[in-house]
Protein backbone atom coordinates (compact mmCIF):
# COMPACT_ATOMS: atom_id res chain seq x y z
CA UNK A 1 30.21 -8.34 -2.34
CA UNK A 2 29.92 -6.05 0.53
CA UNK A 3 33.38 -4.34 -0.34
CA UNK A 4 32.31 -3.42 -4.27
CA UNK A 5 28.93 -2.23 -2.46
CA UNK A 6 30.81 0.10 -0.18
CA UNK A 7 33.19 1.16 -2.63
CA UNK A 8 30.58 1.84 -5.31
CA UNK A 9 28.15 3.76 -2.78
CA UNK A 10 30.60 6.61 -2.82
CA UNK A 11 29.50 7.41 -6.41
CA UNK A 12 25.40 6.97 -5.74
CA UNK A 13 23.61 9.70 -4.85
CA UNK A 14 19.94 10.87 -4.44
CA UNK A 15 18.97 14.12 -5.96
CA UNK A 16 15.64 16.01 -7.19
CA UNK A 17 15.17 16.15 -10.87
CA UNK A 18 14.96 19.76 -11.81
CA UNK A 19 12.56 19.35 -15.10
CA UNK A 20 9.77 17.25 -12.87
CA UNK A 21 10.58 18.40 -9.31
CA UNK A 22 11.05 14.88 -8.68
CA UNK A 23 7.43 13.85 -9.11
CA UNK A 24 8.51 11.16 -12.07
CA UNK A 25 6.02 12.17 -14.12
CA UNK A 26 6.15 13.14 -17.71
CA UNK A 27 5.21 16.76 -18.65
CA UNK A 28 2.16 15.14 -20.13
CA UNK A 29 1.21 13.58 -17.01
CA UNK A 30 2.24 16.07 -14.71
CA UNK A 31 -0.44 18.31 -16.88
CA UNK A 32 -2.97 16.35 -16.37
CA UNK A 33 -5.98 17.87 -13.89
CA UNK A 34 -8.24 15.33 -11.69
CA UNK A 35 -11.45 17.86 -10.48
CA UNK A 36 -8.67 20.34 -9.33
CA UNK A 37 -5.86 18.44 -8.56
CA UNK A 38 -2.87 17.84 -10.68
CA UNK A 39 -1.39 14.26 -10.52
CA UNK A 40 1.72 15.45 -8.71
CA UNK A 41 -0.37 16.54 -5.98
CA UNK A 42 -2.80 13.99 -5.97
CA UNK A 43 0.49 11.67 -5.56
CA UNK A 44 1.81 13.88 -2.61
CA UNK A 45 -1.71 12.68 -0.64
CA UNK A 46 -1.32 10.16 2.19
CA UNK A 47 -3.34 7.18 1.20
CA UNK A 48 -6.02 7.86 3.48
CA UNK A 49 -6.41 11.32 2.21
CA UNK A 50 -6.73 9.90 -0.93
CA UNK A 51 -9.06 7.55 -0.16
CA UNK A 52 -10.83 10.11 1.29
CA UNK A 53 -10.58 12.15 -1.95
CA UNK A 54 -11.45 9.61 -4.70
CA UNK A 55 -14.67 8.76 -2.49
CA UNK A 56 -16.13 12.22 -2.24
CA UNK A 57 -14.97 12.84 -6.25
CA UNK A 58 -18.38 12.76 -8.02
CA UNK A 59 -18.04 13.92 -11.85
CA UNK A 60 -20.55 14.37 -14.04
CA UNK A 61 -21.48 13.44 -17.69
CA UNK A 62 -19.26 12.01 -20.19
CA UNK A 63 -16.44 12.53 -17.55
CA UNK A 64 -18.36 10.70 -14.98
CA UNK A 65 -19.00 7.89 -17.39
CA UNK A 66 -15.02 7.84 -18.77
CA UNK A 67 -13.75 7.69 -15.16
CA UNK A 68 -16.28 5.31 -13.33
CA UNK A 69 -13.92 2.18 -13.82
CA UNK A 70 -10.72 3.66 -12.77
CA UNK A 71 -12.21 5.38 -10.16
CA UNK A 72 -13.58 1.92 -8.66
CA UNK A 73 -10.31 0.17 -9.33
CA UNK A 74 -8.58 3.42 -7.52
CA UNK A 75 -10.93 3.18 -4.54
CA UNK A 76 -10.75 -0.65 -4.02
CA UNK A 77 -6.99 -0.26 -3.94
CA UNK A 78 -6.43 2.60 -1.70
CA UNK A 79 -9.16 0.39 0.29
CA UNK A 80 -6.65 -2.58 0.67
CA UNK A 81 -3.46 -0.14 1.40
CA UNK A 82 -5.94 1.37 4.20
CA UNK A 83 -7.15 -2.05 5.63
CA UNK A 84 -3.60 -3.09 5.60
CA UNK A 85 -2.33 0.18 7.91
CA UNK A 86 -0.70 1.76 5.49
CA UNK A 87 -3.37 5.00 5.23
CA UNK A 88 -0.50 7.49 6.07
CA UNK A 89 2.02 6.65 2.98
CA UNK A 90 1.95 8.60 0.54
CA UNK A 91 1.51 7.24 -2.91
CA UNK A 92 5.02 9.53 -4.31
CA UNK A 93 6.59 7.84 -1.52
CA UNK A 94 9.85 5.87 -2.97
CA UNK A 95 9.99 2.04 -2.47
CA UNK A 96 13.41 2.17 -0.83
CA UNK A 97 12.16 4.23 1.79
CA UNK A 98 9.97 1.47 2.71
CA UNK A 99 10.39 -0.46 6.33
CA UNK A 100 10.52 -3.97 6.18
CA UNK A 101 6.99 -4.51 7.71
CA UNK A 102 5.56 -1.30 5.48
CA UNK A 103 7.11 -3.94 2.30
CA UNK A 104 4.96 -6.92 3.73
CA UNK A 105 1.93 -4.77 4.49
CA UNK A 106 2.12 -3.44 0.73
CA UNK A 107 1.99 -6.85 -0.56
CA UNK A 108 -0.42 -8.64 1.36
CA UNK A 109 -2.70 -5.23 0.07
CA UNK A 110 -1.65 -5.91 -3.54
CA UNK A 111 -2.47 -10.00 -3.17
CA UNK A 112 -6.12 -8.89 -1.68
CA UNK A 113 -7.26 -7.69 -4.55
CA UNK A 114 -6.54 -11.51 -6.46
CA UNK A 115 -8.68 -13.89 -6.72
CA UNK A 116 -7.16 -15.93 -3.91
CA UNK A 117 -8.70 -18.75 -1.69
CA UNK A 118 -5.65 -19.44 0.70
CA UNK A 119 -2.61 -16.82 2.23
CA UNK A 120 0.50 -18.42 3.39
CA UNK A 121 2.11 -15.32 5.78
CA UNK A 122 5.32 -16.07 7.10
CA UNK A 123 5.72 -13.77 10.45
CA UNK A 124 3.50 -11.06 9.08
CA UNK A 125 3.72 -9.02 12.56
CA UNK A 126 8.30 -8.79 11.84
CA UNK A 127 8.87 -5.36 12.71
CA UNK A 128 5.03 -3.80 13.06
CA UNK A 129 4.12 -2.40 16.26
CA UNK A 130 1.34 -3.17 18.54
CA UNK A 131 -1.01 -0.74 16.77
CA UNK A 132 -0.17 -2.36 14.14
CA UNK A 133 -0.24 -5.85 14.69
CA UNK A 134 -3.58 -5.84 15.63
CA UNK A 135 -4.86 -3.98 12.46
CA UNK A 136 -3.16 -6.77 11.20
CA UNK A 137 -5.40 -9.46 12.83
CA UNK A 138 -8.36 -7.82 12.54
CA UNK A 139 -7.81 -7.89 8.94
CA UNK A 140 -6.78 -11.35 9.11
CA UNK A 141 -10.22 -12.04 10.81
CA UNK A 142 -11.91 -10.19 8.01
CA UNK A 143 -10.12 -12.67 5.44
CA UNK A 144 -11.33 -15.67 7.23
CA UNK A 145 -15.22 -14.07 7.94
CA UNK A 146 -14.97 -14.18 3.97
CA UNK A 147 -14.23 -18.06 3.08
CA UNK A 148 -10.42 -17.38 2.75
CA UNK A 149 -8.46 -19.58 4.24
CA UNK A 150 -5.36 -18.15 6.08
CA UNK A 151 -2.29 -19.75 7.02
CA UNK A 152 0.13 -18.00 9.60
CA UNK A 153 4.10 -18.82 10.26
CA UNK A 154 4.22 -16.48 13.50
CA UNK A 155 6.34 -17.16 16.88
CA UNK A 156 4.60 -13.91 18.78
CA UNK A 157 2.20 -15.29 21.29
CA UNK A 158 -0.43 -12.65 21.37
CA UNK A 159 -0.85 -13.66 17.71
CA UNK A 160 -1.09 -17.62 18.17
CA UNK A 161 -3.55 -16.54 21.09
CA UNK A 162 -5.48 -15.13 18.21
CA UNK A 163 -5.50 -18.59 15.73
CA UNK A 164 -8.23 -21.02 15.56
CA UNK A 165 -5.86 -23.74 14.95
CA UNK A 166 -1.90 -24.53 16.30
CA UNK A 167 0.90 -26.62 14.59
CA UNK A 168 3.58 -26.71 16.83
């Protein structure tokens, strides 16, 4: 209840972790180097920066060969976080932090990279801004140019100007 939420709230607190400096990341991991980056500060990038990064990274050798599959998996998926608007969140960035319309964004990103032939959005533009509502449509329209089929719950009339088809 609301009243056990409020009460309990008194005792929850946010702090940094001294021993990781709040980058939740073993020592192992925090240890580890990318080029000359350590994964706490590769994490501290905004997505587009690290987009940015991981498609200017060229290693060579062995290492080039070891890393070539993460490194496309990596790009593809700061790809969909940038095609979705989300290119200045950064990846340390806590999930409760997240707005409403940041959560939404996030997912339809993570479903983009499924195998999927139909998206069911229910008011996709709740709580994005202009700006962003029309990166949202254009990527919408870049869905549908690729044989997906896209279905859209919306009540915002610039967006049902937008739609090939209405269901009222």
């Amino acid at each position: 209840s609301a009243l056990v939420r409020e009460e309990l709230a008194k005792f929850i607190g946010t702090r940094r972790c001294a021993a990781c400096q709040g980058s939740r990341l073993r020592p192992e991991a925090r240890h580890v180097f990318v080029d000359d980056r350590s994964l706490p500060q590769l994490s501290a990038l905004g997505v587009g920066e690290a987009q940015a990064y991981f498609e200017n990274l060229e290693l060579a050798g062995r290492r080039g060969q070891i890393a070539d599959k993460i490194l496309k998996e990596l790009r593809s998926r700061l790809g969909f976080l940038v095609n979705v608007g989300l290119e200045y969140l950064t990846l340390d960035r806590s999930a409760d932090t997240l707005s409403g319309g940041e959560r939404q964004r996030l997912k339809l990103a993570t479903h983009m990279g499924e195998k999927v032939d139909l998206y069911i959005l229910d008011e996709p533009t709740t709580g994005l801004h202009l700006a962003d509502v029309e990166h949202l449509l254009g990527l919408l329209d870049r869905l549908v140019d690729s044989g997906k089929s896209v279905i859209v719950i919306e009540h915002q009339q610039a967006v049902m100007a937008h739609a090939d088809w209405i269901i009222d």
